[in-house]
Protein backbone atom coordinates (compact mmCIF):
# COMPACT_ATOMS: atom_id res chain seq x y z
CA UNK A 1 23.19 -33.84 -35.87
CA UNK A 2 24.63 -30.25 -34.72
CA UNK A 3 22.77 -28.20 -31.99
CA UNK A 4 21.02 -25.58 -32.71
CA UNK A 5 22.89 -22.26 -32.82
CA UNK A 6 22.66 -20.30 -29.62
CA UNK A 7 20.34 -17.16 -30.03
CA UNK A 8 21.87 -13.75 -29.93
CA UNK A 9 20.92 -12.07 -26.05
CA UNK A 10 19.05 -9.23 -26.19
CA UNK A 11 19.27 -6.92 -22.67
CA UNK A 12 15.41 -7.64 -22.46
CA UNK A 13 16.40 -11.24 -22.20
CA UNK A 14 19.36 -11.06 -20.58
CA UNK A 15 17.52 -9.21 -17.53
CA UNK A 16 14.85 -11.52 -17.42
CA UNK A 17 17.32 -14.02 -17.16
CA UNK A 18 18.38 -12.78 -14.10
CA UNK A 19 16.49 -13.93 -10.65
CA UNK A 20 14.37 -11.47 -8.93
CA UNK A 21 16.83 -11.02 -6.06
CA UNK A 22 19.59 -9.29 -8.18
CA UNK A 23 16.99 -6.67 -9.43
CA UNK A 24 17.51 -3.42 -8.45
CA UNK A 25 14.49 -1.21 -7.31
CA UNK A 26 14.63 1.95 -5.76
CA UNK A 27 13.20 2.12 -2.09
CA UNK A 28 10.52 3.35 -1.52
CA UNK A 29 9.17 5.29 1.06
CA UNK A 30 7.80 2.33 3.18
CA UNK A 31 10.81 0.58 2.93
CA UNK A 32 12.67 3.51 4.21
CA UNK A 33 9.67 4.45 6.86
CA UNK A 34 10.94 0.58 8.10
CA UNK A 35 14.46 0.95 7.86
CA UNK A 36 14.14 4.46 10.31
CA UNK A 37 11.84 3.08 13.12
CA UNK A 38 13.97 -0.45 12.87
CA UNK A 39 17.09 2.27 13.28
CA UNK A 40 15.59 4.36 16.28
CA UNK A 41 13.38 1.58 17.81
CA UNK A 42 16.01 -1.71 18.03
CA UNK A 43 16.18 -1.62 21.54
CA UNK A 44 12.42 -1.44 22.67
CA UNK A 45 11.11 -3.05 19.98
CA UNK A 46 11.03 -6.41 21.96
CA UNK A 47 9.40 -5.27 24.15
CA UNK A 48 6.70 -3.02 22.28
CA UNK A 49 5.94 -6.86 20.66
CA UNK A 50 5.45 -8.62 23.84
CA UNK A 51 3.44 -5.98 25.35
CA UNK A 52 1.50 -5.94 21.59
CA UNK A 53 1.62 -9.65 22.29
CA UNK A 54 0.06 -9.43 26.27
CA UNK A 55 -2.74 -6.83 25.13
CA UNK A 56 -4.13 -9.17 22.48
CA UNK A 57 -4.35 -12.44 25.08
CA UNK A 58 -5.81 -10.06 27.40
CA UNK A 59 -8.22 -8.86 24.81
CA UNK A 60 -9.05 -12.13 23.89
CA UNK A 61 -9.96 -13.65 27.48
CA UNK A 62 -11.62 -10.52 28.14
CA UNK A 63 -13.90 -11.30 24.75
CA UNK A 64 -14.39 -14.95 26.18
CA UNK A 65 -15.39 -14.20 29.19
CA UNK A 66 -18.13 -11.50 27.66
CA UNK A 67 -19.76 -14.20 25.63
CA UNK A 68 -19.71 -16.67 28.25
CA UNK A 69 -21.37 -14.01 30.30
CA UNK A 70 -23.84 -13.29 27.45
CA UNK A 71 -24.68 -17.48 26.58
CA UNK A 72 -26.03 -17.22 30.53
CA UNK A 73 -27.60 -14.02 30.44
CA UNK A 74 -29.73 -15.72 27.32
CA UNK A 75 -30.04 -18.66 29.14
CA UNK A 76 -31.64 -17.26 32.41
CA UNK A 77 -33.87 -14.92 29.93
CA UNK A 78 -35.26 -17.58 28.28
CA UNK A 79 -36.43 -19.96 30.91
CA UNK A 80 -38.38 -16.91 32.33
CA UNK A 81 -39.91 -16.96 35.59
CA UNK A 82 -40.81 -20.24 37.04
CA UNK A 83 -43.45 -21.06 39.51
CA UNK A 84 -42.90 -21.64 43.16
């Protein structure tokens, strides 16, 4: 039994063949926005992300502590005033 003869590559085929990585796209202005700030910001940009980092822990106890403060607010509301 022979094999089937191969079938002739077309460039359609032939670039689909190829993986993703190897396709060439032109940049586009995101990509380039990116490229510029990594460029001018390398040096501070560890710490802009651990400040970035700090403000949203702070945020987020700050949030805790507000419901907590709420839940007893609600709390002391809805007993309402007791007799002596």
């Amino acid at each position: 039994m022979q094999a089937a003869p191969p079938a002739p590559v077309t460039t359609a085929r032939a670039f689909s063949a190829l993986p993703s990585t190897l396709a060439v796209r032109p940049p586009s202005l995101t990509g380039a926005l990116r490229a510029l700030e990594g460029l001018l910001m390398r040096g501070g940009q560890r710490t802009a992300r651990r400040n970035a980092w700090s403000a949203v822990l702070e945020d987020r106890r700050r949030a805790r502590a507000r419901r907590e403060a709420q839940s007893l607010l609600e709390a002391a509301a809805a007993a309402g005033p007791q007799a002596t």
